[in-house]
N, C-alpha and C. Protein backbone atom coordinates (compact mmCIF):
# COMPACT_ATOMS: atom_id res chain seq x y z
N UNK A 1 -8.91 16.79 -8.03
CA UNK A 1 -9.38 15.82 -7.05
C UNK A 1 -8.75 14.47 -7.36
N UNK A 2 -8.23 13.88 -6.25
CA UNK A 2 -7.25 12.57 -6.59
C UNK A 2 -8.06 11.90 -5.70
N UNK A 3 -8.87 10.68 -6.34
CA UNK A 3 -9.40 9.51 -5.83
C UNK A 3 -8.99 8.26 -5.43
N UNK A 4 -8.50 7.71 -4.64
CA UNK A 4 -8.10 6.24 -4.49
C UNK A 4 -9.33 4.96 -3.85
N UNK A 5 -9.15 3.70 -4.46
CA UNK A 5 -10.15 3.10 -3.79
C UNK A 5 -9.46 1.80 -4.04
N UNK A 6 -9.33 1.07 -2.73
CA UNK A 6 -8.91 -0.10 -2.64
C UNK A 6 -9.72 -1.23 -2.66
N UNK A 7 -9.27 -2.32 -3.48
CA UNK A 7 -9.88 -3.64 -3.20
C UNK A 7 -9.00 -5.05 -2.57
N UNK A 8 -9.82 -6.07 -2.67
CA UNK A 8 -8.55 -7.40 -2.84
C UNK A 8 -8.53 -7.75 -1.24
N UNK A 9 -9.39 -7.03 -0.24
CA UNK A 9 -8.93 -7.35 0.96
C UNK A 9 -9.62 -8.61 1.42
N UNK A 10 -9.44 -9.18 2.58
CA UNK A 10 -10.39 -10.52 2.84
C UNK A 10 -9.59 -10.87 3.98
N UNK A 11 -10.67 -12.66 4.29
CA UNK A 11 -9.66 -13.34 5.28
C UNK A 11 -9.16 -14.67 4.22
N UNK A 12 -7.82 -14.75 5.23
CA UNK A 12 -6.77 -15.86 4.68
C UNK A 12 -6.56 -16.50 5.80
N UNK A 13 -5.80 -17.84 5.16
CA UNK A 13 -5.59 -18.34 6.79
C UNK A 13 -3.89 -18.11 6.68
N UNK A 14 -3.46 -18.17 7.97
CA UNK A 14 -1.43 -17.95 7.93
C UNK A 14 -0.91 -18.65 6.59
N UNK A 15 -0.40 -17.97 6.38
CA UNK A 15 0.94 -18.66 5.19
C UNK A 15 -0.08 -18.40 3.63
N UNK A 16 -0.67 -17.84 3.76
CA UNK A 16 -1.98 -17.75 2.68
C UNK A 16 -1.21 -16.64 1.75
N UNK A 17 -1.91 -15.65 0.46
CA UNK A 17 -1.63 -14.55 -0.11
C UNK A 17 -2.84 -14.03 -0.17
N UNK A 18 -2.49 -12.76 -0.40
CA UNK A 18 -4.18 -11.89 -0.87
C UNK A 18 -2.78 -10.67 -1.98
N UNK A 19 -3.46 -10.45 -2.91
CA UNK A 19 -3.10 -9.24 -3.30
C UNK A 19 -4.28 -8.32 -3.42
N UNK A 20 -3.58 -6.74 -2.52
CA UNK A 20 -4.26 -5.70 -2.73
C UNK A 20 -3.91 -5.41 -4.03
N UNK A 21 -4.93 -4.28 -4.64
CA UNK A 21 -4.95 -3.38 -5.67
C UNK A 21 -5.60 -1.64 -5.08
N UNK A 22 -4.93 -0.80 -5.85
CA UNK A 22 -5.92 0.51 -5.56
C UNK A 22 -5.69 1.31 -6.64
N UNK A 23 -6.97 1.44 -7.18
CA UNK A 23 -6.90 2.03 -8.55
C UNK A 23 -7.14 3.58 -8.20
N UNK A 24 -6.37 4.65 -8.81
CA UNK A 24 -6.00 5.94 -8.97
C UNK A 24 -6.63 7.03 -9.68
N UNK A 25 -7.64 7.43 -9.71
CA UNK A 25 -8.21 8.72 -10.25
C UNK A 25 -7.72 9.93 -10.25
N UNK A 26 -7.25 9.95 -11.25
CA UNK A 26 -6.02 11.39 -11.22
C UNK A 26 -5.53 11.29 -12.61
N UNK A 27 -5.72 12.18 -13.38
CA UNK A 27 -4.68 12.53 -14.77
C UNK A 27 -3.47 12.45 -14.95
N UNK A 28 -2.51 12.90 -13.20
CA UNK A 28 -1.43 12.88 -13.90
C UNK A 28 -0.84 11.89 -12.61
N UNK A 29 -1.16 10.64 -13.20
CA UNK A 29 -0.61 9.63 -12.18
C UNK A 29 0.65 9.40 -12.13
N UNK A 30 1.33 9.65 -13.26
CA UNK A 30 2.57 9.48 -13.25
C UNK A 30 3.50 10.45 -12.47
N UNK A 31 2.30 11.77 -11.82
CA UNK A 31 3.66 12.57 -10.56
C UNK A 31 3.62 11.88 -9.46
N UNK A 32 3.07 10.98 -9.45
CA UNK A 32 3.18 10.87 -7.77
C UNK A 32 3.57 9.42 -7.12
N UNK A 33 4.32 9.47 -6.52
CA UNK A 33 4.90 8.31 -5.52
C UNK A 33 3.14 7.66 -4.88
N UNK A 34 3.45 6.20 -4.56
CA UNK A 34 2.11 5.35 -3.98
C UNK A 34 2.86 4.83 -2.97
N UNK A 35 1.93 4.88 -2.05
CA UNK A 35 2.88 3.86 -0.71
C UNK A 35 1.07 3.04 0.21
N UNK A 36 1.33 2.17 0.36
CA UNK A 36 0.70 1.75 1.13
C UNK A 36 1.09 1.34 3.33
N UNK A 37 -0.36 1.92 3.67
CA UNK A 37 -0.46 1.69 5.17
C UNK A 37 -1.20 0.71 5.75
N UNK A 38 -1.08 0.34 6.97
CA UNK A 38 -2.07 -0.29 7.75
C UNK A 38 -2.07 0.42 8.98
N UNK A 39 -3.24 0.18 9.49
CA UNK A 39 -3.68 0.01 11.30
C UNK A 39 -4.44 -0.73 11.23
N UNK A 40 -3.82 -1.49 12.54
CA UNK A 40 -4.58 -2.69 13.75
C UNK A 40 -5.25 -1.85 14.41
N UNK A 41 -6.40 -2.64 14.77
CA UNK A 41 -6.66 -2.26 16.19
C UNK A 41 -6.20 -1.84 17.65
N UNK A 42 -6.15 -0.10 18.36
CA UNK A 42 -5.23 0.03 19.55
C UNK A 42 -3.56 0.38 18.64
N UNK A 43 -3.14 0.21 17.39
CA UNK A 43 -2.17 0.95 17.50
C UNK A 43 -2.16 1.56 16.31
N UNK A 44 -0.90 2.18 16.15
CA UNK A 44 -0.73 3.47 15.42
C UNK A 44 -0.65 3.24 13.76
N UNK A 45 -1.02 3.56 13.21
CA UNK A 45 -0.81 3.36 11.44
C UNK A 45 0.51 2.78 10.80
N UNK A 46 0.96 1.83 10.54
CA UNK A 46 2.71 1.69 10.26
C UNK A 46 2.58 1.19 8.46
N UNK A 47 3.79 1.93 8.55
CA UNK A 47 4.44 2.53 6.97
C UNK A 47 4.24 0.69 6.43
N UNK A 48 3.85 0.03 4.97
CA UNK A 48 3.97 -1.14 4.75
C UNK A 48 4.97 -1.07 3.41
N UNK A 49 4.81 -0.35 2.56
CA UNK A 49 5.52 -0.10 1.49
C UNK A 49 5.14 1.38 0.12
N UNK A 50 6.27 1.31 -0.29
CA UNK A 50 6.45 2.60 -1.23
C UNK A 50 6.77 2.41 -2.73
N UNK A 51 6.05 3.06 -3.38
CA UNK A 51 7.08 3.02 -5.07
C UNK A 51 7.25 3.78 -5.81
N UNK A 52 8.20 4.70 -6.64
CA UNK A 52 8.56 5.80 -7.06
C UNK A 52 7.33 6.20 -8.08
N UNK A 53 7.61 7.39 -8.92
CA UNK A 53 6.37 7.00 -10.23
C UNK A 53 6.78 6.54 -10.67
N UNK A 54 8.14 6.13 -11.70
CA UNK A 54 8.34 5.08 -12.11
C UNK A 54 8.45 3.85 -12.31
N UNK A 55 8.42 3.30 -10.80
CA UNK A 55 8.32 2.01 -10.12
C UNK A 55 10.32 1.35 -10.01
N UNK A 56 10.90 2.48 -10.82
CA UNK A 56 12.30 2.05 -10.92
C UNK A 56 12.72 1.42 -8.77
N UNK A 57 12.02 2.10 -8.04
CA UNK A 57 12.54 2.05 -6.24
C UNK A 57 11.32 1.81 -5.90
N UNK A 58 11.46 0.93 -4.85
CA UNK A 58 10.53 0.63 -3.22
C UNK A 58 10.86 0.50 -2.39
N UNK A 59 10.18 0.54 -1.05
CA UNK A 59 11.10 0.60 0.42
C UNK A 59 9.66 0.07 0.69
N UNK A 60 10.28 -0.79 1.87
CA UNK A 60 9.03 -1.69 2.61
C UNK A 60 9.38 -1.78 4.09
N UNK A 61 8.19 -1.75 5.29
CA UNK A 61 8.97 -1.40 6.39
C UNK A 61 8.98 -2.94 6.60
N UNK A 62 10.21 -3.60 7.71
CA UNK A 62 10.60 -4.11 8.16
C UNK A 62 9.99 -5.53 8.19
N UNK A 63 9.21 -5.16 8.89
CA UNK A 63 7.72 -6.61 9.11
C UNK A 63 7.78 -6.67 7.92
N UNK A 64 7.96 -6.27 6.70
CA UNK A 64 7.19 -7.41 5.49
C UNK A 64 8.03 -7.43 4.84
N UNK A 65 9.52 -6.83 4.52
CA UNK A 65 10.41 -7.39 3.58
C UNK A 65 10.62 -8.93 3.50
N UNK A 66 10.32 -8.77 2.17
CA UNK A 66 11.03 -10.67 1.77
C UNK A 66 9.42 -11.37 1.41
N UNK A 67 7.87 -10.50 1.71
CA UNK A 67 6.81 -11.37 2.01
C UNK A 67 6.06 -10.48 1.11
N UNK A 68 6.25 -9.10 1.21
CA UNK A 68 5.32 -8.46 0.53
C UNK A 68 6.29 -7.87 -1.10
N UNK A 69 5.40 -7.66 -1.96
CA UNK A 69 5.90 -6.57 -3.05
C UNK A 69 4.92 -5.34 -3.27
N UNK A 70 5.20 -4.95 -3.99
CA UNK A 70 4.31 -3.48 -4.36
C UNK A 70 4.64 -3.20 -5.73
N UNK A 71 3.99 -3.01 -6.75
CA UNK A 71 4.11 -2.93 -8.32
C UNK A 71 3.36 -1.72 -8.30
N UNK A 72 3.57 -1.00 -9.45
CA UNK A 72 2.80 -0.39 -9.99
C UNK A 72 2.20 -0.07 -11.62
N UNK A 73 1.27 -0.30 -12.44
CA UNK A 73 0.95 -0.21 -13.52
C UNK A 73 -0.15 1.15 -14.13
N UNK A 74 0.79 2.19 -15.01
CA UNK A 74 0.75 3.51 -15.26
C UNK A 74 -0.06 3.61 -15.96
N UNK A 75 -0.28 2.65 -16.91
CA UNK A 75 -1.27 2.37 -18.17
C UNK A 75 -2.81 2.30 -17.42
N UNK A 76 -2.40 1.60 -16.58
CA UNK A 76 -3.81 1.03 -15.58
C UNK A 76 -4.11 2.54 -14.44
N UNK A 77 -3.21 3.54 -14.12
CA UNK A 77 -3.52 4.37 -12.98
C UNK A 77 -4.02 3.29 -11.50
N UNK A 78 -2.63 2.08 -11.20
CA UNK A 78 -3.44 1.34 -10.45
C UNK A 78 -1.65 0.87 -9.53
N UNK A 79 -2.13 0.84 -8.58
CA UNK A 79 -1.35 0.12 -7.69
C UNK A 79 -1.37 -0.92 -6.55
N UNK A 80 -0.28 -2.11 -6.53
CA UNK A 80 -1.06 -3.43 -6.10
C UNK A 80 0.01 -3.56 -4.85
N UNK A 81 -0.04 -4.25 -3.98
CA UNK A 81 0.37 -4.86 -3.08
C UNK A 81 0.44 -6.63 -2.99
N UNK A 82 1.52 -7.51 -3.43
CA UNK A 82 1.20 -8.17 -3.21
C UNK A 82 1.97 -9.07 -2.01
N UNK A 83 0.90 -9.81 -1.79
CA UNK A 83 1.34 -10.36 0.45
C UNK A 83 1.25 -11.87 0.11
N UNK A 84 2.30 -11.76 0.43
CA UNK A 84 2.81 -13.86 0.68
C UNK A 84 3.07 -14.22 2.32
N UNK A 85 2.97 -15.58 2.38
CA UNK A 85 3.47 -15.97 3.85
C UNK A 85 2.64 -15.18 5.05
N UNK A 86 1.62 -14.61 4.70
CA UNK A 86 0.75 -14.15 5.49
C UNK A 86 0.55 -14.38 7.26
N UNK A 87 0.57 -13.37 8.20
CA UNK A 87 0.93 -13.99 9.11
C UNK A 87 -0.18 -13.21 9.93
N UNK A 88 -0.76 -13.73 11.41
CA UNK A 88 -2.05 -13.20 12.08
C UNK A 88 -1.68 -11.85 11.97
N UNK A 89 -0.47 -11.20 12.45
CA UNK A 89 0.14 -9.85 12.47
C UNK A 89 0.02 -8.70 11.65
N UNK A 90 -0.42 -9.89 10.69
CA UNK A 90 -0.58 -9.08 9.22
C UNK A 90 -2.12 -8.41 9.36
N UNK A 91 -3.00 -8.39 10.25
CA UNK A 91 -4.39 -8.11 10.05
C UNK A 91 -4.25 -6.52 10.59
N UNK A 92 -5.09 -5.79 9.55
CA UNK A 92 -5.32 -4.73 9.66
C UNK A 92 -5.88 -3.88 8.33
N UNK A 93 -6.20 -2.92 8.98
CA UNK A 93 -6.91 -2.10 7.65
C UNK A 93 -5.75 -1.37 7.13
N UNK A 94 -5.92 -1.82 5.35
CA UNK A 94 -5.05 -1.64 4.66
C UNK A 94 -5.10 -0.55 3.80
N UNK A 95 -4.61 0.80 3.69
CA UNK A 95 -4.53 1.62 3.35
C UNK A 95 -3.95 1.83 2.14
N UNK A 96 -4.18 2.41 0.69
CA UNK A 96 -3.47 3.19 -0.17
C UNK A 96 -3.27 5.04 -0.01
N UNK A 97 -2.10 4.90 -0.55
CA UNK A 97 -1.98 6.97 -0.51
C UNK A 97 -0.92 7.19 -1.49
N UNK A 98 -1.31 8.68 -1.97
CA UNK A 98 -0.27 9.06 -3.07
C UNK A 98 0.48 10.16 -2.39
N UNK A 99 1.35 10.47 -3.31
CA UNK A 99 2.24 11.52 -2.57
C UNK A 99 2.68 12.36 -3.53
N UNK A 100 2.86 13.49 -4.37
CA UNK A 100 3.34 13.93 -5.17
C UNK A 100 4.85 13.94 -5.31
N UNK A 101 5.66 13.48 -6.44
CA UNK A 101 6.83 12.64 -6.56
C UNK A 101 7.45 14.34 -5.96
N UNK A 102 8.53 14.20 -5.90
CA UNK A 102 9.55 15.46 -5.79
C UNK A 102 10.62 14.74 -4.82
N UNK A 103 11.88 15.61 -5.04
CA UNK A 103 13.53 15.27 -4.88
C UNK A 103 13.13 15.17 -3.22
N UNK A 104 13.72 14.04 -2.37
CA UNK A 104 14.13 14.64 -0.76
C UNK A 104 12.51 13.40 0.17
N UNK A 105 11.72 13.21 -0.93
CA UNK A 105 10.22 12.97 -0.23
C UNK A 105 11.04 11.73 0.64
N UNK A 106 10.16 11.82 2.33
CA UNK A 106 9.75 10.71 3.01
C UNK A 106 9.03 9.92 2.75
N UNK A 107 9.26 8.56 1.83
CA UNK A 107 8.21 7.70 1.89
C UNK A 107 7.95 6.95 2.77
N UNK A 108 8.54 6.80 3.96
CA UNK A 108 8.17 6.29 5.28
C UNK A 108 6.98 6.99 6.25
N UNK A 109 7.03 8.51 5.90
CA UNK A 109 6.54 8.97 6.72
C UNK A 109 4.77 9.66 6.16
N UNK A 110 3.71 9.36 6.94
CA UNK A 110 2.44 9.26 6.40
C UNK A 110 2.12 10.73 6.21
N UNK A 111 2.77 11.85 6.94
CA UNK A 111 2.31 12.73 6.67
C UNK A 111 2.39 13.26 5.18
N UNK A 112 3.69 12.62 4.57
CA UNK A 112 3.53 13.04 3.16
C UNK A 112 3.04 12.68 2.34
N UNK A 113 2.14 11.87 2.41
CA UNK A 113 1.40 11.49 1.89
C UNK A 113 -0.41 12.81 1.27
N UNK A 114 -0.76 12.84 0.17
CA UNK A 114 -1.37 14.16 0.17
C UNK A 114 -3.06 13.18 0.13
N UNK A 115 -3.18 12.34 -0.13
CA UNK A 115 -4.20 11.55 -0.50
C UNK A 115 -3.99 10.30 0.35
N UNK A 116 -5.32 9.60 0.63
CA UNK A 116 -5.39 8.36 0.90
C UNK A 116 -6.97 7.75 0.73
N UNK A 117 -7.01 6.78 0.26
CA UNK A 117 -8.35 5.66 0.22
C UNK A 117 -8.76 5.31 1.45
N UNK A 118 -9.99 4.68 1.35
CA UNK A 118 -10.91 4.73 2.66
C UNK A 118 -10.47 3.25 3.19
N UNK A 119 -9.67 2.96 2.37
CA UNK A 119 -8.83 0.93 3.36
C UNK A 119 -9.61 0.02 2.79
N UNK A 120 -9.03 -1.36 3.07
CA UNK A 120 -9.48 -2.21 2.78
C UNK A 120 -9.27 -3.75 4.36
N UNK A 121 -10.10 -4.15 4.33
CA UNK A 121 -9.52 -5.01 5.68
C UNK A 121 -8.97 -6.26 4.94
N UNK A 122 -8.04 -6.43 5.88
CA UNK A 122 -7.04 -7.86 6.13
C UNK A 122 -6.88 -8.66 6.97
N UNK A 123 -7.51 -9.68 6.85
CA UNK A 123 -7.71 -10.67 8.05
C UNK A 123 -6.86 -12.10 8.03
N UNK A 124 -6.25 -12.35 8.85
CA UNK A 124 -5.30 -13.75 8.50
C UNK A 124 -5.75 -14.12 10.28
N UNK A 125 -6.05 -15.61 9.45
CA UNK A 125 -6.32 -16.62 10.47
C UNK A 125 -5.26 -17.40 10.67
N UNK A 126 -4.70 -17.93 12.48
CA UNK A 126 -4.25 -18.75 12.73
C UNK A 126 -4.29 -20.23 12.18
């Protein structure tokens, strides 16, 4: 049983930071790739960022390169998100998920994902 549970969410106002965290219940944290999601309200879930088990690679979708990072700490079984330059766009429920590492994985894509936490909300004020 692989547990995730996110914290760190809130409101900010634009240009603000929040860093997520989502700590990992699982023995063998070190197989598995972490990527974090969101959904807004009315639309579809979109990919925010990814990180190997090692943390050596990440991929971040589009909207947040340059604003967001994503770390991960193995010792801790914990993975963080952190959000700069915060923008209204940015609001949505913020998702963690693991993925079991292996050669070829989509980290863009949510279905591979085998786990996910129950979110955390993100609110940025104008």
């Amino acid at each position: 049983q692989v547990q995730l549970v996110e914290s760190g969410g809130g409101l900010v106002q634009a240009g603000g930071s929040l860093r997520l965290s989502c700590a990992v219940s699982v023995r063998t944290f070190r197989c598995y790739a972490l990527g974090w999601f969101r959904q807004a309200p009315g639309k579809e879930r979109e990919f925010v960022a990814a990180i190997t088990w090692s943390g050596d690679s990440a991929y971040y979708g589009d909207s947040v390169k340059a604003r967001f990072t994503i770390s991960r700490d193995n010792a801790k079984n914990t993975v963080y998100l952190q959000m700069n330059s915060l923008k209204p766009d940015d609001t949505a429920v913020y998702y963690c998920a693991a993925a079991r590492q292996r050669f070829g994985l989509n980290y863009y894509f949510s279905p591979e994902y085998n786990y996910w936490g129950q979110g955390t909300q993100v609110t940025v004020s104008s």
